[in-house]
Protein backbone atom coordinates (compact mmCIF):
# COMPACT_ATOMS: atom_id res chain seq x y z
CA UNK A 1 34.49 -16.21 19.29
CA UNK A 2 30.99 -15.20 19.76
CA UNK A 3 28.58 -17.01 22.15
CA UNK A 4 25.00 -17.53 20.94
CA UNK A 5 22.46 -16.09 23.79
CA UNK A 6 18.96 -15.66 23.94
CA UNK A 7 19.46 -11.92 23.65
CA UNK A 8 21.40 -11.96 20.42
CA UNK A 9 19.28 -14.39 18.74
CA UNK A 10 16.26 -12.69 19.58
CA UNK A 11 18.29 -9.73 17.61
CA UNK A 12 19.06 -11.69 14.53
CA UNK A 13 15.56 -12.30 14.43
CA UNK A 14 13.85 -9.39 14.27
CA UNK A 15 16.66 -8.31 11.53
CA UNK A 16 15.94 -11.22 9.83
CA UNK A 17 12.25 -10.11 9.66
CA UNK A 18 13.13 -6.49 9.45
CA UNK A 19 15.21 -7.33 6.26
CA UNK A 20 12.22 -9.04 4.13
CA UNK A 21 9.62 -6.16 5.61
CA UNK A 22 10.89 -3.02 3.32
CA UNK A 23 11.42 -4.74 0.20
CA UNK A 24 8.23 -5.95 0.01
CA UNK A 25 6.66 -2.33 1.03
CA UNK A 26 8.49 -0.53 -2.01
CA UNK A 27 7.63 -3.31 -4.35
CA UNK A 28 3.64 -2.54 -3.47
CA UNK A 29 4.03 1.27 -3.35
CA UNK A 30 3.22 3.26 -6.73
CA UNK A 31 3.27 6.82 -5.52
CA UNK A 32 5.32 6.02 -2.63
CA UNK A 33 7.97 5.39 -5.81
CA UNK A 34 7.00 8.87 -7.94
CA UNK A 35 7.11 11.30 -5.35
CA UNK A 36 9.33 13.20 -3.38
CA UNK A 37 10.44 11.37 -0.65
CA UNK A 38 12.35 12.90 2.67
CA UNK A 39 14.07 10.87 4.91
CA UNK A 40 16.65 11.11 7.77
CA UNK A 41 17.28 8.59 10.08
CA UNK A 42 17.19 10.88 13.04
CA UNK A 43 14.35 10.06 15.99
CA UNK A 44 10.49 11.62 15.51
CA UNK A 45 7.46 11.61 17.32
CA UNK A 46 4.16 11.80 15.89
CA UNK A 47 2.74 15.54 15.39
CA UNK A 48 6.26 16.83 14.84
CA UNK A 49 6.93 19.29 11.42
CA UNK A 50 9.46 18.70 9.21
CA UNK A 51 10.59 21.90 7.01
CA UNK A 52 10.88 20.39 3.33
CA UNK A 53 13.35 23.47 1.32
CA UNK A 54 12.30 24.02 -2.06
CA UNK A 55 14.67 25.91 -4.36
CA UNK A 56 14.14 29.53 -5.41
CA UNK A 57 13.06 31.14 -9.00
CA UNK A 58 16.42 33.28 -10.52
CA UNK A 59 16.62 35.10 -13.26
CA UNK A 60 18.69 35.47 -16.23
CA UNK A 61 20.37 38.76 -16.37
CA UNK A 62 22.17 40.06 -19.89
CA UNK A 63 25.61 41.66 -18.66
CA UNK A 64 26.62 43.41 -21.78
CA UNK A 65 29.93 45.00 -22.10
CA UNK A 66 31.01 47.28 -19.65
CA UNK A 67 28.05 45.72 -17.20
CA UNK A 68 27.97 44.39 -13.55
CA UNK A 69 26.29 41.93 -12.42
CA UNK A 70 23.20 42.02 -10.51
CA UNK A 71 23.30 39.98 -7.46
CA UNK A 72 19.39 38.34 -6.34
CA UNK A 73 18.28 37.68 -3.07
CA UNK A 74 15.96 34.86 -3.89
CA UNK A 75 14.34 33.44 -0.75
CA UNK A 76 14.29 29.27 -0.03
CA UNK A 77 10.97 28.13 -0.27
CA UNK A 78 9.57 26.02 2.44
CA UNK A 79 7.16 23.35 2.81
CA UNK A 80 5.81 22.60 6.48
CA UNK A 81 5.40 18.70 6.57
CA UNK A 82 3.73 17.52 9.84
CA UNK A 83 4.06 13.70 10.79
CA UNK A 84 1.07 12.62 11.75
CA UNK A 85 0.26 9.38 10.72
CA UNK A 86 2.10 6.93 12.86
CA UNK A 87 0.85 3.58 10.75
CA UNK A 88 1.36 -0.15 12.32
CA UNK A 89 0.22 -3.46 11.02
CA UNK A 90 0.68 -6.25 13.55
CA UNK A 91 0.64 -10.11 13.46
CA UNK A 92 1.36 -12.84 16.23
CA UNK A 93 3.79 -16.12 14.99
CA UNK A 94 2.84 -18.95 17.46
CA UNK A 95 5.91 -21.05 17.06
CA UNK A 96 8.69 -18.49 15.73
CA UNK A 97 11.44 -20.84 15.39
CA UNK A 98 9.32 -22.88 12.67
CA UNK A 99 8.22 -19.96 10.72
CA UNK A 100 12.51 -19.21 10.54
CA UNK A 101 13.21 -22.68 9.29
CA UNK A 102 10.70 -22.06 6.50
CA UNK A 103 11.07 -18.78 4.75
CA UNK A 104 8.18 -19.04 3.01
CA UNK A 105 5.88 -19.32 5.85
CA UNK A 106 7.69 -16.02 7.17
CA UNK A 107 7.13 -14.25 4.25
CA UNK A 108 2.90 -15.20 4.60
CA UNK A 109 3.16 -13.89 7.83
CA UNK A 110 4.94 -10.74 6.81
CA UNK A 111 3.63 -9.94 3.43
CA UNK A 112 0.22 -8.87 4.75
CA UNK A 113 1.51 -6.85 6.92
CA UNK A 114 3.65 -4.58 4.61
CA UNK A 115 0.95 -4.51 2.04
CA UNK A 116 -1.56 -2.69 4.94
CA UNK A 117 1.12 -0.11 5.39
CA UNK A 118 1.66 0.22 1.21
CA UNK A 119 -1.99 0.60 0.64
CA UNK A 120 -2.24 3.63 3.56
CA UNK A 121 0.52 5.50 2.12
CA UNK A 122 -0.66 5.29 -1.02
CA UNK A 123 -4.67 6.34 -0.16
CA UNK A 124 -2.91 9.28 1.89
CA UNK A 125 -0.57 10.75 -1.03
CA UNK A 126 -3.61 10.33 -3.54
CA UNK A 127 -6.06 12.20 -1.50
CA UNK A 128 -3.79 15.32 -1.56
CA UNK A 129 -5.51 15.61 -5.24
CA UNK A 130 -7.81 18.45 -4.06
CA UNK A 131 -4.86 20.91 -2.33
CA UNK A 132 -4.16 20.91 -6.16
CA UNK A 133 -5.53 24.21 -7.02
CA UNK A 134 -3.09 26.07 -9.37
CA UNK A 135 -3.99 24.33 -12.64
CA UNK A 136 -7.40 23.72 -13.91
CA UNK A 137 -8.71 20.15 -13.57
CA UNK A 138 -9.16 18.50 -17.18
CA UNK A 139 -11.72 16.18 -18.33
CA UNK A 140 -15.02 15.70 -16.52
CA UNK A 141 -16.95 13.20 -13.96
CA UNK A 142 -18.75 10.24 -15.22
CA UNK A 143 -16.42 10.95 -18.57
CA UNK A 144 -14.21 8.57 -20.04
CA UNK A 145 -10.76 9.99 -20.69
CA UNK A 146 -9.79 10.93 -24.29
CA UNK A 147 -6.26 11.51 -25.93
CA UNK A 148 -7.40 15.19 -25.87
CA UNK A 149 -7.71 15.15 -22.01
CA UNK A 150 -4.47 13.36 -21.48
CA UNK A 151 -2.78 15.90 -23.73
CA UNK A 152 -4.64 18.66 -21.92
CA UNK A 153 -3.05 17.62 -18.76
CA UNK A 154 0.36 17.52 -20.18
CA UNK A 155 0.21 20.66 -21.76
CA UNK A 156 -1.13 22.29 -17.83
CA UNK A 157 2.20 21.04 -16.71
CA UNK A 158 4.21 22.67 -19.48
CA UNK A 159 2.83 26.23 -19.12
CA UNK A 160 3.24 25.61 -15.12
CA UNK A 161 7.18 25.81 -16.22
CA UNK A 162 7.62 22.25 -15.33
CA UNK A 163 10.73 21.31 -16.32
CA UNK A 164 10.83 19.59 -20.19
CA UNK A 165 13.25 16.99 -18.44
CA UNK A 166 11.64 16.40 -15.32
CA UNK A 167 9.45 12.71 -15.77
CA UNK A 168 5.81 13.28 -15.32
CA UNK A 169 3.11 10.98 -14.42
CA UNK A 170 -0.29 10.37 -14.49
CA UNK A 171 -2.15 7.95 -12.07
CA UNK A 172 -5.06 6.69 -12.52
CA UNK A 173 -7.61 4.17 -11.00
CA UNK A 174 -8.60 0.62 -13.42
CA UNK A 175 -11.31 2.15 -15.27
CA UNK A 176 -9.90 5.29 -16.77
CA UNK A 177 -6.75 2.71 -17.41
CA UNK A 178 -8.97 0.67 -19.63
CA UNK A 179 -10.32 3.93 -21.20
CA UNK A 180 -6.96 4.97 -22.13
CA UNK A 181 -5.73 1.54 -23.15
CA UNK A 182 -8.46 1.66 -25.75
CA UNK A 183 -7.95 4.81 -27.24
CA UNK A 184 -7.46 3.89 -30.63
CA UNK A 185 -4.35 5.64 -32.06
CA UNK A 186 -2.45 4.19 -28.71
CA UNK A 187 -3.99 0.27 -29.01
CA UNK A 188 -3.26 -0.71 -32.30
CA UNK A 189 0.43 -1.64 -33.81
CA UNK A 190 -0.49 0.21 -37.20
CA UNK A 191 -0.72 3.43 -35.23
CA UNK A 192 1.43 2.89 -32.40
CA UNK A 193 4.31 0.78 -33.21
CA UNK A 194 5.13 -1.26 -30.48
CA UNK A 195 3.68 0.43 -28.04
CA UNK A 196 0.49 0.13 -29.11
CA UNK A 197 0.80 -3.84 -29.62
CA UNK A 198 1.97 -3.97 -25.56
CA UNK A 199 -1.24 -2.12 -24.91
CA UNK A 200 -3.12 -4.71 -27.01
CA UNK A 201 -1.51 -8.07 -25.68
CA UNK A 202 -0.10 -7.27 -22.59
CA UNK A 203 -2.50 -4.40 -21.56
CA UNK A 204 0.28 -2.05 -20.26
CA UNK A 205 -0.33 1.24 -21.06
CA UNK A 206 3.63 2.26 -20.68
CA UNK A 207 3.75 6.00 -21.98
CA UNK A 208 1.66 8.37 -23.88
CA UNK A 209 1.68 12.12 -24.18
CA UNK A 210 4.78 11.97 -22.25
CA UNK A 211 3.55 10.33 -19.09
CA UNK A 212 4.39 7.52 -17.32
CA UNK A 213 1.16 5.94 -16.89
CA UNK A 214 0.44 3.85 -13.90
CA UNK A 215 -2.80 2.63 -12.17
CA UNK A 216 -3.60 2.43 -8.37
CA UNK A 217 -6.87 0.43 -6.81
CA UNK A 218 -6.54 3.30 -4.18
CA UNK A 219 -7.08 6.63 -6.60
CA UNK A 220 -10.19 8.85 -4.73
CA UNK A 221 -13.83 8.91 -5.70
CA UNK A 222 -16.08 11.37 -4.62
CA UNK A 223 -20.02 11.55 -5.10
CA UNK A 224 -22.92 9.19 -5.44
CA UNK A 225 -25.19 9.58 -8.41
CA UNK A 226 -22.46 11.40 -10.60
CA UNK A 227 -19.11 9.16 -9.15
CA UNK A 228 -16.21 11.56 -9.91
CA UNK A 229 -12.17 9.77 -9.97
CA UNK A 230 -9.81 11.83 -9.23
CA UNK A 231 -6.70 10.83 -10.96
CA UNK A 232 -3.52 12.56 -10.76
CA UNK A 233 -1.15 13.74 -13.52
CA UNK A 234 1.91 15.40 -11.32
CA UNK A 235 5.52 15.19 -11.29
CA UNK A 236 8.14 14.33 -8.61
CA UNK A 237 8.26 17.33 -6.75
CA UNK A 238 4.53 18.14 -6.78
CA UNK A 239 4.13 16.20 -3.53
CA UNK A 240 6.50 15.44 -0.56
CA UNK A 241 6.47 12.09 1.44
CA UNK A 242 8.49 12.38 4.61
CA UNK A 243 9.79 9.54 6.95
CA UNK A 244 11.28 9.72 10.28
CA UNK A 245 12.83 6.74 12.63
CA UNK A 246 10.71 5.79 15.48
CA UNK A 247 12.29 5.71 18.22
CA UNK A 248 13.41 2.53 19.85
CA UNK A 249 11.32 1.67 23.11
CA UNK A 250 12.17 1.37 26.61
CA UNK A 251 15.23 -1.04 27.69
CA UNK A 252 13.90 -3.49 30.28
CA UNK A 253 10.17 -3.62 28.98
CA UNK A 254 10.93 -6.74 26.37
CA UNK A 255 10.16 -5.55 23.13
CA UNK A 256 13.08 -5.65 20.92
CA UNK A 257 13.53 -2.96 17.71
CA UNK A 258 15.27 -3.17 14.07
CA UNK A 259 15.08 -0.48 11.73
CA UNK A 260 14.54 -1.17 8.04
CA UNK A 261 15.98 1.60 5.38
CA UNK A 262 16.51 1.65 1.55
CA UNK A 263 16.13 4.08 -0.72
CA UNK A 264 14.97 7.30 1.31
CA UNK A 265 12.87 4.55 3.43
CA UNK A 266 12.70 3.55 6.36
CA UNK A 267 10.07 1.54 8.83
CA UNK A 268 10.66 -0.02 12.54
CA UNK A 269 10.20 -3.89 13.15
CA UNK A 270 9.09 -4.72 17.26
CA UNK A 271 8.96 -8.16 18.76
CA UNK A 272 7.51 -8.88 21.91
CA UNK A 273 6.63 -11.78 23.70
CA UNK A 274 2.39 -12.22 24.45
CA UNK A 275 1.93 -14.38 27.32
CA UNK A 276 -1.66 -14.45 27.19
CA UNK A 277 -0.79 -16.46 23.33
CA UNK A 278 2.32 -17.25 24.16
CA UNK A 279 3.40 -16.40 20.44
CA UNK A 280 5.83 -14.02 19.64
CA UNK A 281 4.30 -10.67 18.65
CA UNK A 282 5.80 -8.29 15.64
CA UNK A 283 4.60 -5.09 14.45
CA UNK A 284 6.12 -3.13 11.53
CA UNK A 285 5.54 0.05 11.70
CA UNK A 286 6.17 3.75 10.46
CA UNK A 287 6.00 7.28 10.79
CA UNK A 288 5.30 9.89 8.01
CA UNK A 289 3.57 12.34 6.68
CA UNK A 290 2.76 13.78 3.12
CA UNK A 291 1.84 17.23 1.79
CA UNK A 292 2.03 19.05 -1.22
CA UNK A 293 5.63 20.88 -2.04
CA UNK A 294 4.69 22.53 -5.94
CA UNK A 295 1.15 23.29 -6.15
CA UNK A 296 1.48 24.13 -9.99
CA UNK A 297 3.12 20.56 -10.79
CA UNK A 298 0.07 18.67 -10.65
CA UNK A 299 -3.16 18.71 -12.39
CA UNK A 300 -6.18 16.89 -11.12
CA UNK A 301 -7.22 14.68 -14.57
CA UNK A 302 -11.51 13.61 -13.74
CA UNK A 303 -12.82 10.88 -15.13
């Protein structure tokens, strides 16, 4: 039979907070979700490079009869990742014990916090837009989108040999959504089907031209009299997010660690104790960094 200490309840709380921390990260990440993401649950420090492997290009070879083959020495791509944004959002929870007996009030503590850490990641992976230099950008600044840009973008990804299966998508910020929600042939039910009626009454967008369509409040704008967006159409492997575990800190100092990790995930939860509040002080935090792994599966899309 276990005894209940102060040590092991101080545990069970930080995994208690740990455990409502990452959900709520991934369900306010949008590119965090659609790109490659590398994780390992092995200890990092901020500045280090992590060596992302992309696969080689073979070729087909006909053997007719009588043939040999004809072995290929393809050489591993590699993508030099370095990790340096070390990102923390911290809050202080006067009287920890209440905010336990209450869940909600946790999760109003907690909620703000993981949102600050979604809406970095995400201004990070959509500012890699202008490493993207191996298609031609499509549509203009100042321009609203039309079905012919979309489809220009789409059809950039095809001749960059993206895969036919591979899911592509195209990110955008909430005014080039409502420009493409009121394209006509894709907002009415007469032209669209059901589709079109979603984009109508509900206002979601869903798919068109073969893109996933999604929109972020954190796409980039450059420029001042001519404002130029810089949405995104790219596919998984265009861009690499990578994740390490922070490592845990020093016994004796009385701060107490719990890791969070789902889903090629992962973020650290501290408590300490503030004596100058005396509240109990938590800080979720994580370590990553993002770069760009196929330069020819993305197309900047200007609006």
């Amino acid at each position: 039979m276990s005894i209940i200490t102060s040590a092991n309840l101080a545990n069970a709380i930080v995994k208690l907070v740990a455990a409502d921390a990452l959900p709520a990260l991934m369900g306010n990440l949008i590119m965090g979700n659609l790109v490659n993401r590398d994780y390992e649950p092995v200890l990092a420090h901020a500045g280090d490079t992590v060596n992302v492997p992309i696969p080689p290009t073979l070729v087909a070879n006909n053997i007719a009869e009588a043939g040999t083959v004809q072995p290929q020495n393809p050489s591993l791509g590699n993508a030099q990742i370095v990790l340096n944004t070390h990102c923390e959002a911290t809050f202080q929870i006067p009287d920890v014990t209440k905010a336990l007996a209450f869940p909600d009030l946790l999760k109003a503590y907690m909620q703000p916090a993981v949102i600050a850490l979604a809406e970095r990641i995400e201004t990070d992976l959509l500012n890699l837009y202008s490493q993207f230099t191996a298609n031609t950008a499509v549509g203009a600044p100042a321009t609203a989108v039309t079905e012919a840009v979309v489809d220009s973008a789409e059809t950039a990804l095809f001749q960059a040999m993206v895969p036919v299966s591979a899911p592509k998508y195209l990110v955008v910020d909430s005014s080039t959504y409502s420009q493409i929600r009121q394209i006509p042939r894709f907002s009415e039910y007469y032209t669209a089907g059901d589709a079109g009626l979603k984009a109508l009454v509900e206002g979601n967008v869903g798919k068109m031209k073969d893109f996933f369509i999604f929109r972020s409040q954190f796409v980039a704008h450059t420029g001042v009299a001519t404002v130029n967006t810089h949405n995104l159409a790219f596919t998984r492997d265009a861009i690499g997010l990578v994740i390490r575990r922070l490592p845990q800190p020093l016994p004796g100092t009385g701060a107490i660690a719990e890791y969070a990790e789902l889903g090629n995930f992962g973020l650290r939860v501290l408590m300490s104790y503030q004596p100058n509040t005396l509240a109990q002080q938590f800080t979720v935090d994580v370590l990553y960094g993002t770069g760009v792994l196929r330069n020819n599966f993305a197309v900047q899309v200007n609006s």
